[in-house]
Protein backbone atom coordinates (compact mmCIF):
# COMPACT_ATOMS: atom_id res chain seq x y z
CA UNK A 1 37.75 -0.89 5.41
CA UNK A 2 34.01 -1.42 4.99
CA UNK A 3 32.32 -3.10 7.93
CA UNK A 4 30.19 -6.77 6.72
CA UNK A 5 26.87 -7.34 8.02
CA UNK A 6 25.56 -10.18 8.85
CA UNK A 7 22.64 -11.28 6.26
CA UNK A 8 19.69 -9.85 6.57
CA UNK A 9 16.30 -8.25 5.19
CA UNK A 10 14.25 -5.50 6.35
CA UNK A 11 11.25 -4.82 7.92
CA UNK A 12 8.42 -4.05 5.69
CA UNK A 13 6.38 -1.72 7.66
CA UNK A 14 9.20 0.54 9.11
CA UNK A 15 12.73 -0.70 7.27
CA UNK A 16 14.41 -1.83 10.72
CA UNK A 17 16.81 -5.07 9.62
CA UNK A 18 14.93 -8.45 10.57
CA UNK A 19 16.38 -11.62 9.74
CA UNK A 20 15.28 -13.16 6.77
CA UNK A 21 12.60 -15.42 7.62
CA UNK A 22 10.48 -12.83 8.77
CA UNK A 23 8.92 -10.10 7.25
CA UNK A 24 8.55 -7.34 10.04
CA UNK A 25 10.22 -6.65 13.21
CA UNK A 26 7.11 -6.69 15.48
CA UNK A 27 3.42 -7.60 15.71
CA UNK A 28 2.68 -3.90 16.21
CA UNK A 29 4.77 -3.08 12.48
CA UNK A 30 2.25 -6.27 11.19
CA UNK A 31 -0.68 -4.45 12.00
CA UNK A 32 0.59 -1.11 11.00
CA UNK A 33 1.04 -2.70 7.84
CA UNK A 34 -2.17 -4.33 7.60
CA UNK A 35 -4.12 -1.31 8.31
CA UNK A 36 -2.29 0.95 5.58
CA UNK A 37 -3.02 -2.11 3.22
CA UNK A 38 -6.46 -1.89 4.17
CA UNK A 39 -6.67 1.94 3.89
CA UNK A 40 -5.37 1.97 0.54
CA UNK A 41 -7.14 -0.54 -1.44
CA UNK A 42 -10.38 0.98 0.56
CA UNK A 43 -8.69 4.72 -1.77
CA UNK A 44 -8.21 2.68 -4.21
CA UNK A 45 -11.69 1.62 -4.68
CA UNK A 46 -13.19 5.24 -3.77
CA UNK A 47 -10.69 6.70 -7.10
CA UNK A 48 -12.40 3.96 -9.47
CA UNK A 49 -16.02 4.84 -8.16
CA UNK A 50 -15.26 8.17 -8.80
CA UNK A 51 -13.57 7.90 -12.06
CA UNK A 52 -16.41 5.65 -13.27
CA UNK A 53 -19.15 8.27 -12.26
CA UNK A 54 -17.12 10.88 -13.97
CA UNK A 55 -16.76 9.13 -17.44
CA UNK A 56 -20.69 8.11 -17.10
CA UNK A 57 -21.07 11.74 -16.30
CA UNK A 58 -19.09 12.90 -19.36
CA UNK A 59 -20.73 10.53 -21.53
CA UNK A 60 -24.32 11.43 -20.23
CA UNK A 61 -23.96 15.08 -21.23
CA UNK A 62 -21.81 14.11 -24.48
CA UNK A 63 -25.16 11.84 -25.03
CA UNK A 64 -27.89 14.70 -24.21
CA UNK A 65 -25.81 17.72 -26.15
């Protein structure tokens, strides 16, 4: 027979259960999280600079030929 647990959601950052007013399990899973955040909208940002500078590239020499 299946065991019930008690209600619960999970920690954001690394899955452990929490309850479900908070969102993570620790202040040290918080800033985990924030700093992954950070990191990717920081990749984020360095894909559409690059993607823009490639299509201005492409159209340049599209442009020039």
């Amino acid at each position: 027979m299946p065991t019930k647990l008690p209600e619960h959601d999970h920690c954001r950052f690394c899955g452990d259960p929490v309850p479900f007013d908070q969102a993570f399990c620790s202040e040290d899973c918080y800033y985990k999280e924030q700093a992954r955040v950070g990191k990717e909208k920081k990749n984020n940002r360095v894909f559409i600079l690059l993607t823009a500078v490639s299509v201005i590239a492409v159209v340049a020499v599209g442009v020039l030929v």
